[in-house]
PDB file of N, CA and C in Angstrom:
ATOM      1  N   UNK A   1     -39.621  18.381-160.529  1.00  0.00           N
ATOM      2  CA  UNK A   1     -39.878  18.848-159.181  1.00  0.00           C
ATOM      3  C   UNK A   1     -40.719  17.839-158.408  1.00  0.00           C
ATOM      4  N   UNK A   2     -41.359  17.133-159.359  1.00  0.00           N
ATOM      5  CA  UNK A   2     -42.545  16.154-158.500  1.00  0.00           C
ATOM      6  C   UNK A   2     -41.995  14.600-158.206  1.00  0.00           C
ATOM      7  N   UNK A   3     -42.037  13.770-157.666  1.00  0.00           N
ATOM      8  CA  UNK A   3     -41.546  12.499-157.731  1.00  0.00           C
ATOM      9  C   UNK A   3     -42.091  11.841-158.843  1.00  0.00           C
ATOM     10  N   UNK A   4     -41.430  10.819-159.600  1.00  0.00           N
ATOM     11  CA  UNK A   4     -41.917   9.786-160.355  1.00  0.00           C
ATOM     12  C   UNK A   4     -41.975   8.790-159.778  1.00  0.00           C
ATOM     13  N   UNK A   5     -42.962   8.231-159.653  1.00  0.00           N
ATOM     14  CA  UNK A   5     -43.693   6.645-159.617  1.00  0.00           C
ATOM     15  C   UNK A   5     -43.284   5.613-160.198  1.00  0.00           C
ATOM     16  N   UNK A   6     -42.953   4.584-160.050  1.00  0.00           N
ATOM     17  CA  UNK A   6     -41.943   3.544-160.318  1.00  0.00           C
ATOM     18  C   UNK A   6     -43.054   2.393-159.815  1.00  0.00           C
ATOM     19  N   UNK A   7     -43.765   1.432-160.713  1.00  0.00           N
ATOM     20  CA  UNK A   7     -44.383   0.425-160.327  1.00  0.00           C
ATOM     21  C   UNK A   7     -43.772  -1.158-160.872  1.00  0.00           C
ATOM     22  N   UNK A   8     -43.030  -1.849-160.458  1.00  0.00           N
ATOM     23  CA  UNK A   8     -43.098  -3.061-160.630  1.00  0.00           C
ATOM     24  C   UNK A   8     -43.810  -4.125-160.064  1.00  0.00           C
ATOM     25  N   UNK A   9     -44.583  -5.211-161.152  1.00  0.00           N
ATOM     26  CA  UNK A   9     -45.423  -5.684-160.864  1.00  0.00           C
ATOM     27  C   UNK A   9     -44.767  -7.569-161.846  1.00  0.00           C
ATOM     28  N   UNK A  10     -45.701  -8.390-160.802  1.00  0.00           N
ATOM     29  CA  UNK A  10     -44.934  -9.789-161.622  1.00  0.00           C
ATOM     30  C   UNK A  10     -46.399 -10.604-161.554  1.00  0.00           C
ATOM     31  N   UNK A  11     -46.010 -11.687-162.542  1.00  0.00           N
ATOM     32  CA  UNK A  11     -46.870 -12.353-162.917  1.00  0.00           C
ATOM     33  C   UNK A  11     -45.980 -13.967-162.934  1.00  0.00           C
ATOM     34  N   UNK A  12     -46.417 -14.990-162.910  1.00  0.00           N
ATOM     35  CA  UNK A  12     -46.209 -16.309-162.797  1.00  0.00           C
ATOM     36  C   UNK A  12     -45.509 -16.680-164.231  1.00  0.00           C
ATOM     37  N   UNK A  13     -44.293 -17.185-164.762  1.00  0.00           N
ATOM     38  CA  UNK A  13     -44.140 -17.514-166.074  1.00  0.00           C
ATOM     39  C   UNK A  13     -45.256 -18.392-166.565  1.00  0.00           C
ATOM     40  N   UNK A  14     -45.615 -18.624-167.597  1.00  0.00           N
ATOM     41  CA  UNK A  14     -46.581 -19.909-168.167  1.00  0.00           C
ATOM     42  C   UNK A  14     -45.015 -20.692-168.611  1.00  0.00           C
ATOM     43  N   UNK A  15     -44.111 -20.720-168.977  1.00  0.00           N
ATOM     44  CA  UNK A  15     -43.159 -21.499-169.256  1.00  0.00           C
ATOM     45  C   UNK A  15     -42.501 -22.336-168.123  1.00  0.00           C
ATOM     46  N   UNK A  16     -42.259 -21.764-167.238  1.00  0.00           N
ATOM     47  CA  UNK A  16     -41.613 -22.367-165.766  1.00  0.00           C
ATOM     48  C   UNK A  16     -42.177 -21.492-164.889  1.00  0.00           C
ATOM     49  N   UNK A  17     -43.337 -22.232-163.463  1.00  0.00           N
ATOM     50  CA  UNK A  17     -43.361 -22.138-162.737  1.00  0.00           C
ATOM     51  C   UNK A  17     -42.768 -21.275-161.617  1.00  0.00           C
ATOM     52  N   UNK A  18     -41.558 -21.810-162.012  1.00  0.00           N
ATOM     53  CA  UNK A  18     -40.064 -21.129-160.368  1.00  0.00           C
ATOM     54  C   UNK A  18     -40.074 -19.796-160.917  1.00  0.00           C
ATOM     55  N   UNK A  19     -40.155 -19.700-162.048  1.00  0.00           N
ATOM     56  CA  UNK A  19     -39.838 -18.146-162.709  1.00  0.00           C
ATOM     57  C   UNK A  19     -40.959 -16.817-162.782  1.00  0.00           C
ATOM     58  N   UNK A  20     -40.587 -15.634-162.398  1.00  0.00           N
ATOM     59  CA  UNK A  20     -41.463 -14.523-162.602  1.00  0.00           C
ATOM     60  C   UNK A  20     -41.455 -13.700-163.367  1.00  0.00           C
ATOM     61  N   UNK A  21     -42.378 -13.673-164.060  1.00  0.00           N
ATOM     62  CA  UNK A  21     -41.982 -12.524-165.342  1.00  0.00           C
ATOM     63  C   UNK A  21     -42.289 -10.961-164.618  1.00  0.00           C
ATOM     64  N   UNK A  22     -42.269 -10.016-164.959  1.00  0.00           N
ATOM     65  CA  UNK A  22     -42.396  -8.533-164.315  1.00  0.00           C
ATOM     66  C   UNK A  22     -42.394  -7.867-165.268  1.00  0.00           C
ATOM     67  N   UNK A  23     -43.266  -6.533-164.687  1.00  0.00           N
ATOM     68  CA  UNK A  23     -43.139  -5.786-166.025  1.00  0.00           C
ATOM     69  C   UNK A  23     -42.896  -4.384-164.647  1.00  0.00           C
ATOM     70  N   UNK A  24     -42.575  -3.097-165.832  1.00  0.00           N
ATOM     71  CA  UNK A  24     -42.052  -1.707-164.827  1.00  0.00           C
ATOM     72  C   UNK A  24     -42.927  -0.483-165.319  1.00  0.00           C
ATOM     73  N   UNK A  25     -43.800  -0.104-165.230  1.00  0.00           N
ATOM     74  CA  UNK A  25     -44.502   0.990-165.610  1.00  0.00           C
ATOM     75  C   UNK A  25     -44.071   2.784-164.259  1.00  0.00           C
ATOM     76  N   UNK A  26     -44.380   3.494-165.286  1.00  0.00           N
ATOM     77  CA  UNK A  26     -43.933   4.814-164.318  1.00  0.00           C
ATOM     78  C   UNK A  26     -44.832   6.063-164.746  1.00  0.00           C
ATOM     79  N   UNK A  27     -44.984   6.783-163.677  1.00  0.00           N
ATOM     80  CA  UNK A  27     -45.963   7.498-163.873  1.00  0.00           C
ATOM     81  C   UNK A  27     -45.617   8.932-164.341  1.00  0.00           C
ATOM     82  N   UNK A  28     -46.057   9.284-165.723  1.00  0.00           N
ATOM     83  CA  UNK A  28     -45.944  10.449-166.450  1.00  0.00           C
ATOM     84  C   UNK A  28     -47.133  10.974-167.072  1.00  0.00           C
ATOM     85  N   UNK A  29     -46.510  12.593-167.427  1.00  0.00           N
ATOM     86  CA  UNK A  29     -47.265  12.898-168.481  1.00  0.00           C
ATOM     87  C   UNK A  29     -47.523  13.014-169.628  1.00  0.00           C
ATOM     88  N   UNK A  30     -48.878  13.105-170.715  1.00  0.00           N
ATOM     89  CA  UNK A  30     -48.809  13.207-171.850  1.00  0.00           C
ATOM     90  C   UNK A  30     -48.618  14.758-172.246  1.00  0.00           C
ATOM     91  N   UNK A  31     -48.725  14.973-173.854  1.00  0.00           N
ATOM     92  CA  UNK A  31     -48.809  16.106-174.295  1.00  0.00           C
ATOM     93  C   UNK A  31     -49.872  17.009-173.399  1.00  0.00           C
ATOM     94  N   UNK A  32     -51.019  16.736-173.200  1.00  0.00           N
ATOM     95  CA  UNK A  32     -51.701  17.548-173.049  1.00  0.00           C
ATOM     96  C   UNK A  32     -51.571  18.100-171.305  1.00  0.00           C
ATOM     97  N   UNK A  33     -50.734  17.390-170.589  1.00  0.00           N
ATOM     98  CA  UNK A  33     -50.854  17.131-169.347  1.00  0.00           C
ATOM     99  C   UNK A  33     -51.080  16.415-168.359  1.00  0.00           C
ATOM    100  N   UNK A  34     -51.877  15.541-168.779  1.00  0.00           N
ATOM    101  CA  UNK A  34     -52.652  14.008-167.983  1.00  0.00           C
ATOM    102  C   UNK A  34     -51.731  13.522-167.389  1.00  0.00           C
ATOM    103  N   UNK A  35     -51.731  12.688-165.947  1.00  0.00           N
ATOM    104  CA  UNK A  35     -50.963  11.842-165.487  1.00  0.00           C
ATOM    105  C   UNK A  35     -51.685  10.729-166.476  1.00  0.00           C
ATOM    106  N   UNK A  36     -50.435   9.717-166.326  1.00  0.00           N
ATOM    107  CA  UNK A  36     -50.796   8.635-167.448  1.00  0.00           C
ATOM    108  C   UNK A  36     -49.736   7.370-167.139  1.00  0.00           C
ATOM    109  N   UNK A  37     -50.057   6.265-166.916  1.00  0.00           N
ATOM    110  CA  UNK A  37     -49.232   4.972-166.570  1.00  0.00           C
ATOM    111  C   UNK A  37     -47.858   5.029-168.462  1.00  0.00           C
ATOM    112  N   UNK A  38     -46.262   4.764-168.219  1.00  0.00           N
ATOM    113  CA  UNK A  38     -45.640   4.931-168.832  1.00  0.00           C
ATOM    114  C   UNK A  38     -45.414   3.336-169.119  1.00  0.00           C
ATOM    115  N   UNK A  39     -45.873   2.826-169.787  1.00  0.00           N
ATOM    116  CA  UNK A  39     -44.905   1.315-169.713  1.00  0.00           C
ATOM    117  C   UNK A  39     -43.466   1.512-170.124  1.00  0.00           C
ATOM    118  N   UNK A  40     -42.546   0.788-169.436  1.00  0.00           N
ATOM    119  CA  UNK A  40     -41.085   0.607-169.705  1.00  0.00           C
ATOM    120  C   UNK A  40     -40.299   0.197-170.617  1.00  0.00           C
ATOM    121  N   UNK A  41     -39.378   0.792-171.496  1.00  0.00           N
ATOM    122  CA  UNK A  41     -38.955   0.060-172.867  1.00  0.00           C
ATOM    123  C   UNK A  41     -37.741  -1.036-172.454  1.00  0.00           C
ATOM    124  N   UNK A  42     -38.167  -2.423-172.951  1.00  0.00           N
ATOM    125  CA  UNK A  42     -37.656  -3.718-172.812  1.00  0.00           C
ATOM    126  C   UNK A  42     -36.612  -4.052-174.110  1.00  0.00           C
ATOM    127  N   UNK A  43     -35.930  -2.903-175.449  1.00  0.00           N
ATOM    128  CA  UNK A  43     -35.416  -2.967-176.157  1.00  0.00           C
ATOM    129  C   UNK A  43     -34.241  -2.362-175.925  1.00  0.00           C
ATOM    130  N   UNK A  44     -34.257  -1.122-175.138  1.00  0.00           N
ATOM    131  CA  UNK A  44     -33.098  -0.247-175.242  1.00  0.00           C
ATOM    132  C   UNK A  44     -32.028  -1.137-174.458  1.00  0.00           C
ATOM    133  N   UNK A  45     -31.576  -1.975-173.410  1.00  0.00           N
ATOM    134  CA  UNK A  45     -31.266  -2.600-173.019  1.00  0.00           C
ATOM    135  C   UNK A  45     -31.658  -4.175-173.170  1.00  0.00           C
ATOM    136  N   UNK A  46     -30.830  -5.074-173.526  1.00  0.00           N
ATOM    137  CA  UNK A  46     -31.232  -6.262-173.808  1.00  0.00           C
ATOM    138  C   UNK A  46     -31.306  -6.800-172.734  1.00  0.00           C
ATOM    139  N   UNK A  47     -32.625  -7.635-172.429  1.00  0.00           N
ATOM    140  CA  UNK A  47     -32.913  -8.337-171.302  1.00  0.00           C
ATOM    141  C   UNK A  47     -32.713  -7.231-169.936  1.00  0.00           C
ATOM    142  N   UNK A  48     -33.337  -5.926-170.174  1.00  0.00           N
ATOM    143  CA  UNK A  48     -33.717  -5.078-168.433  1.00  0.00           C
ATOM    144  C   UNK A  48     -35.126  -4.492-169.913  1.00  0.00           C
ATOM    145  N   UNK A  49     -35.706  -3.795-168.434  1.00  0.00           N
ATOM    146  CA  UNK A  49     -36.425  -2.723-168.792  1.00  0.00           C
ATOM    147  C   UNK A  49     -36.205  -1.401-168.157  1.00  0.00           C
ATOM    148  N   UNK A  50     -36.568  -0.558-169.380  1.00  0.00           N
ATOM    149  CA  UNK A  50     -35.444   0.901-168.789  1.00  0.00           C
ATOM    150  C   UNK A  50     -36.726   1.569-169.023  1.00  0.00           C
ATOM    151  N   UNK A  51     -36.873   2.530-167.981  1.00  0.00           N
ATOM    152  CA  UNK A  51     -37.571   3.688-167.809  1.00  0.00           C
ATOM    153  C   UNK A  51     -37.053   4.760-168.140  1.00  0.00           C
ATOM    154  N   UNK A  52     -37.684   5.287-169.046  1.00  0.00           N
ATOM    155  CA  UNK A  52     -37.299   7.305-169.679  1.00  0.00           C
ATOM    156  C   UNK A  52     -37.816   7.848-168.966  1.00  0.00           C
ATOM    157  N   UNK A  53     -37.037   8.630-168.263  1.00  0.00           N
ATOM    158  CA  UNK A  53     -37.682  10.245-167.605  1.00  0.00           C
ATOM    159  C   UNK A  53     -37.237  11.152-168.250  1.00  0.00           C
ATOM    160  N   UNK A  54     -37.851  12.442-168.491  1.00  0.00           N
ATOM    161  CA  UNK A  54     -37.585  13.409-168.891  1.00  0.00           C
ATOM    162  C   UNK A  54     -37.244  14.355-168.174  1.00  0.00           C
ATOM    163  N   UNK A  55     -35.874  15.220-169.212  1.00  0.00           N
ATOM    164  CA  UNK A  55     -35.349  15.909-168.153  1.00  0.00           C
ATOM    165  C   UNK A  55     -35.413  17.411-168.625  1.00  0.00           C
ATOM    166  N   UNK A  56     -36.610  18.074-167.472  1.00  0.00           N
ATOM    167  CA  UNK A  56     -37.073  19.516-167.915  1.00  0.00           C
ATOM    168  C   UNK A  56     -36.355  20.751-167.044  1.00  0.00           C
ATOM    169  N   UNK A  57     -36.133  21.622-167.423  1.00  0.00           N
ATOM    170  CA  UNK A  57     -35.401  22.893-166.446  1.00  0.00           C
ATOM    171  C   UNK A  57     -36.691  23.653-165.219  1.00  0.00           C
ATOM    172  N   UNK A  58     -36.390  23.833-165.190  1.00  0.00           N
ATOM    173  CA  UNK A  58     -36.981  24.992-163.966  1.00  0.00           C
ATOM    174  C   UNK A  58     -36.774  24.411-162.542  1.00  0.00           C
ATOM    175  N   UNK A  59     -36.024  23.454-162.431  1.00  0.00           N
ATOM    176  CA  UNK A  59     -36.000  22.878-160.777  1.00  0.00           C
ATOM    177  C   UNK A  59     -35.390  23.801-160.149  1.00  0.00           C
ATOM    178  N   UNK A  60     -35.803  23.965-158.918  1.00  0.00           N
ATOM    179  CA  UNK A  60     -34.966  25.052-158.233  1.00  0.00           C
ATOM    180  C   UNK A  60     -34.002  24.089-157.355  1.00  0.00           C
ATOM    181  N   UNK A  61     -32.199  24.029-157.361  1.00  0.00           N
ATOM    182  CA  UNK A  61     -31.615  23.655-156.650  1.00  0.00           C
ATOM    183  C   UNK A  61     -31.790  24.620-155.607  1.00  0.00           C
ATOM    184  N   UNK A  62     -31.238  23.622-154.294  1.00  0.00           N
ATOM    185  CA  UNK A  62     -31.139  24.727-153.216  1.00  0.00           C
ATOM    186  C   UNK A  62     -29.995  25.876-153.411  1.00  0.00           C
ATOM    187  N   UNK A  63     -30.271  27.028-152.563  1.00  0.00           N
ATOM    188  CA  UNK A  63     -29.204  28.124-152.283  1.00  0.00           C
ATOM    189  C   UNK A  63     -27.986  27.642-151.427  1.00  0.00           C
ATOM    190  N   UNK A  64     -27.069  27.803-151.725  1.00  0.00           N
ATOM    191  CA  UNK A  64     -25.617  27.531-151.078  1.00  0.00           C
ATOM    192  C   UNK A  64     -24.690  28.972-150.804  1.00  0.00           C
ATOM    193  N   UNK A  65     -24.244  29.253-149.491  1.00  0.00           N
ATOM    194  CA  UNK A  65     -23.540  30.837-149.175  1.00  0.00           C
ATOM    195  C   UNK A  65     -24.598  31.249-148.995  1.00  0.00           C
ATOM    196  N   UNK A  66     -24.739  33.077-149.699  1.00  0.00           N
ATOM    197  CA  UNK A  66     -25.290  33.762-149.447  1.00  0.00           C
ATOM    198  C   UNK A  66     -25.068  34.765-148.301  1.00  0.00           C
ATOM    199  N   UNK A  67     -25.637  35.455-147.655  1.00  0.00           N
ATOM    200  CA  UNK A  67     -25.291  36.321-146.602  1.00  0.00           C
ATOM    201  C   UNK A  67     -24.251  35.875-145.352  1.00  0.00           C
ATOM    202  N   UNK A  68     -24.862  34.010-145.160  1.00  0.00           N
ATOM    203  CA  UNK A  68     -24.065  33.626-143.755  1.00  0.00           C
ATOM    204  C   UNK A  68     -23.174  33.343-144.158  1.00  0.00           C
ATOM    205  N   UNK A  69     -22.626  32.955-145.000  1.00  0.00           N
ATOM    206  CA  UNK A  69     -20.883  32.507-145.320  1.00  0.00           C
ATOM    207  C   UNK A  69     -20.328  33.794-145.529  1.00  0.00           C
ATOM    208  N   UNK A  70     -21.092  35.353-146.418  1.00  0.00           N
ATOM    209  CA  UNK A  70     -20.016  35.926-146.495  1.00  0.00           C
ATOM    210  C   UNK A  70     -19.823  36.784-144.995  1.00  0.00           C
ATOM    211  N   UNK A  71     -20.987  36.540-144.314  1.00  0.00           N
ATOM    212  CA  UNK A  71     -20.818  37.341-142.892  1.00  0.00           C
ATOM    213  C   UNK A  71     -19.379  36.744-142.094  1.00  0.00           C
ATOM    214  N   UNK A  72     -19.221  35.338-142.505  1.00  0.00           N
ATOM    215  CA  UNK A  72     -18.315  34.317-141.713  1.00  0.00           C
ATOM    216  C   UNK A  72     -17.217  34.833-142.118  1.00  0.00           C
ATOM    217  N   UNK A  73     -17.070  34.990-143.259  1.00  0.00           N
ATOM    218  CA  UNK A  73     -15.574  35.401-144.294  1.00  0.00           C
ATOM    219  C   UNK A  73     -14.803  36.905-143.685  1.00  0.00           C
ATOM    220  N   UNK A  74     -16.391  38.118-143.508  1.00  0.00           N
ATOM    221  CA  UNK A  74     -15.953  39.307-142.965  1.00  0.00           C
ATOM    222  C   UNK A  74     -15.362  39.268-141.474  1.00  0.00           C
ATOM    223  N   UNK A  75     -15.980  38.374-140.983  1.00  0.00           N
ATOM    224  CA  UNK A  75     -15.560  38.537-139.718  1.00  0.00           C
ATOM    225  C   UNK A  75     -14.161  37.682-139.113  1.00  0.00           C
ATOM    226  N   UNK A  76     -13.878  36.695-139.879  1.00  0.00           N
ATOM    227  CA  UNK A  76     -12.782  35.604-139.826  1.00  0.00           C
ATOM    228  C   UNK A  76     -11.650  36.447-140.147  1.00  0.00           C
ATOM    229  N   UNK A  77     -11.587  37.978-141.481  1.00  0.00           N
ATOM    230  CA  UNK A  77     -10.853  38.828-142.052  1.00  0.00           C
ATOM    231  C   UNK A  77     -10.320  39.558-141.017  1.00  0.00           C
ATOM    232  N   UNK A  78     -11.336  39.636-140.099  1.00  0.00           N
ATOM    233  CA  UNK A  78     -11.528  40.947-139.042  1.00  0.00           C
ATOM    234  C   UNK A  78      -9.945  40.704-137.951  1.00  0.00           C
ATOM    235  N   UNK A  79     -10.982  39.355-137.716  1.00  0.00           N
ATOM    236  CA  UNK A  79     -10.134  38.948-136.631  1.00  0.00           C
ATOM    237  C   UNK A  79      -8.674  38.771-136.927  1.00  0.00           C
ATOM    238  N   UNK A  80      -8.664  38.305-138.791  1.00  0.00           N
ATOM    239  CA  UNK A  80      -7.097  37.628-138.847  1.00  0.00           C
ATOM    240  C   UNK A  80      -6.339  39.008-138.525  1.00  0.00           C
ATOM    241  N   UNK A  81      -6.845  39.878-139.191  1.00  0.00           N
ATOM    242  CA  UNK A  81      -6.022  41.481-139.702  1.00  0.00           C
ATOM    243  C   UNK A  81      -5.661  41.795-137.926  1.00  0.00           C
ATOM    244  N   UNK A  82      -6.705  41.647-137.068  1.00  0.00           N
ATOM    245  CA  UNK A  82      -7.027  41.829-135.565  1.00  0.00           C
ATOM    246  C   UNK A  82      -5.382  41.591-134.993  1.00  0.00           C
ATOM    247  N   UNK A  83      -5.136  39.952-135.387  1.00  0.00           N
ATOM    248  CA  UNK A  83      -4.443  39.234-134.399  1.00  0.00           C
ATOM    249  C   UNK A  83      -2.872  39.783-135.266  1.00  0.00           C
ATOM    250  N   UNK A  84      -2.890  40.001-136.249  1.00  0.00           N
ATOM    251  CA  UNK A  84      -1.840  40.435-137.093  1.00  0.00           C
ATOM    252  C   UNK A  84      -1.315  41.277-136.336  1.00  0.00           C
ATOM    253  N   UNK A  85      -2.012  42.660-136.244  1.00  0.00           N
ATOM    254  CA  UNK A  85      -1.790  44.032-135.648  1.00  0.00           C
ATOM    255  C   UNK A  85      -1.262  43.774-134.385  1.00  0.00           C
ATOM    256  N   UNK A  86      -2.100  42.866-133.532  1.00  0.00           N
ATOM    257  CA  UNK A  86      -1.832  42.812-132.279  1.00  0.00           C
ATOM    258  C   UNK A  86      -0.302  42.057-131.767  1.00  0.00           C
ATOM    259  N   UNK A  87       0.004  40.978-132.964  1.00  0.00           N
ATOM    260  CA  UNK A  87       1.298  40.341-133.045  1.00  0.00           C
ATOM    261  C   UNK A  87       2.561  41.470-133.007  1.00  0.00           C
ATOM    262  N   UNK A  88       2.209  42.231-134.048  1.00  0.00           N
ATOM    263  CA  UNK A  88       3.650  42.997-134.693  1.00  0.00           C
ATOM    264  C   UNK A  88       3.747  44.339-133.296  1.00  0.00           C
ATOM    265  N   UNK A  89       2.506  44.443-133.124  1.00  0.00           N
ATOM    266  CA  UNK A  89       2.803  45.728-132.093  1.00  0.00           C
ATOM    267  C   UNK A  89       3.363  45.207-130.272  1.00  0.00           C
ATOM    268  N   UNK A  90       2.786  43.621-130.404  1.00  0.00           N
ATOM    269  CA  UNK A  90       3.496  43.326-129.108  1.00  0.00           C
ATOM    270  C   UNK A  90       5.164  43.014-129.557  1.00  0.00           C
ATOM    271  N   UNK A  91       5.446  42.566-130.721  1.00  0.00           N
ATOM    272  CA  UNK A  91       6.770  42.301-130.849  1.00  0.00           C
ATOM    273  C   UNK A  91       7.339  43.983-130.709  1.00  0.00           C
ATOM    274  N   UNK A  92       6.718  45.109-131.393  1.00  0.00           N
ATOM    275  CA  UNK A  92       7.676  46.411-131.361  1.00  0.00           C
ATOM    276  C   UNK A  92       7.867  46.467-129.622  1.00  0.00           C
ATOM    277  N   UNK A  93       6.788  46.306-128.796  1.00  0.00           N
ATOM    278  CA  UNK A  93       6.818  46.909-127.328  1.00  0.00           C
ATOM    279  C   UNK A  93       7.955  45.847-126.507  1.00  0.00           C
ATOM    280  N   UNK A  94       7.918  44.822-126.941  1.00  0.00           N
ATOM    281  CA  UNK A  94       9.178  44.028-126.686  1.00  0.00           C
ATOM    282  C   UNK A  94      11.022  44.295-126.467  1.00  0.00           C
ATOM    283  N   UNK A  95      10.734  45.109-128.050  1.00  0.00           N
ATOM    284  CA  UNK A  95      11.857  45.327-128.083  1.00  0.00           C
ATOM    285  C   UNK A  95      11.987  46.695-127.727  1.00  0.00           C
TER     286      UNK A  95
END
């Protein structure tokens, strides 16, 4: 529910100059609760660093429908059944 924090940060190579090394830390919690800096695992992917988030239930997606779509549905019914009736009875007075 809360955002995660995503810090990348670089440092100068000592090997070459032109080059930047970086590292990716992210902000989580421990067991007990603590916010706590996550450093990034540089193994699971060869040559990236991948950040684990964890993925917990209770998010509330938003509501989708509900009362205003089915109000839309009753009344769209209304009208079709409406224009139906009104079709077949101008065709009887026709003839």
């Amino acid at each position: 529910a809360a955002p995660i924090e995503i810090t990348v940060s670089s440092s100068e190579n000592s090997a070459d100059s032109t080059k930047l090394d970086y590292t990716i830390t992210s902000t989580g919690k421990n067991d007990q609760g603590q916010v706590i800096q996550i450093p990034a695992d540089n193994t699971a992917i060869n040559g990236n660093q991948t950040v684990k988030v964890l993925n917990t239930t209770g998010a509330q997606l938003p509501a989708t429908g509900g009362m205003g779509t089915t109000m839309l549905y009753v009344i769209g019914g209304i009208l079709l059944v409406g224009s139906a009736i009104l079709l077949v009875t101008r065709k009887r007075m026709s003839h």
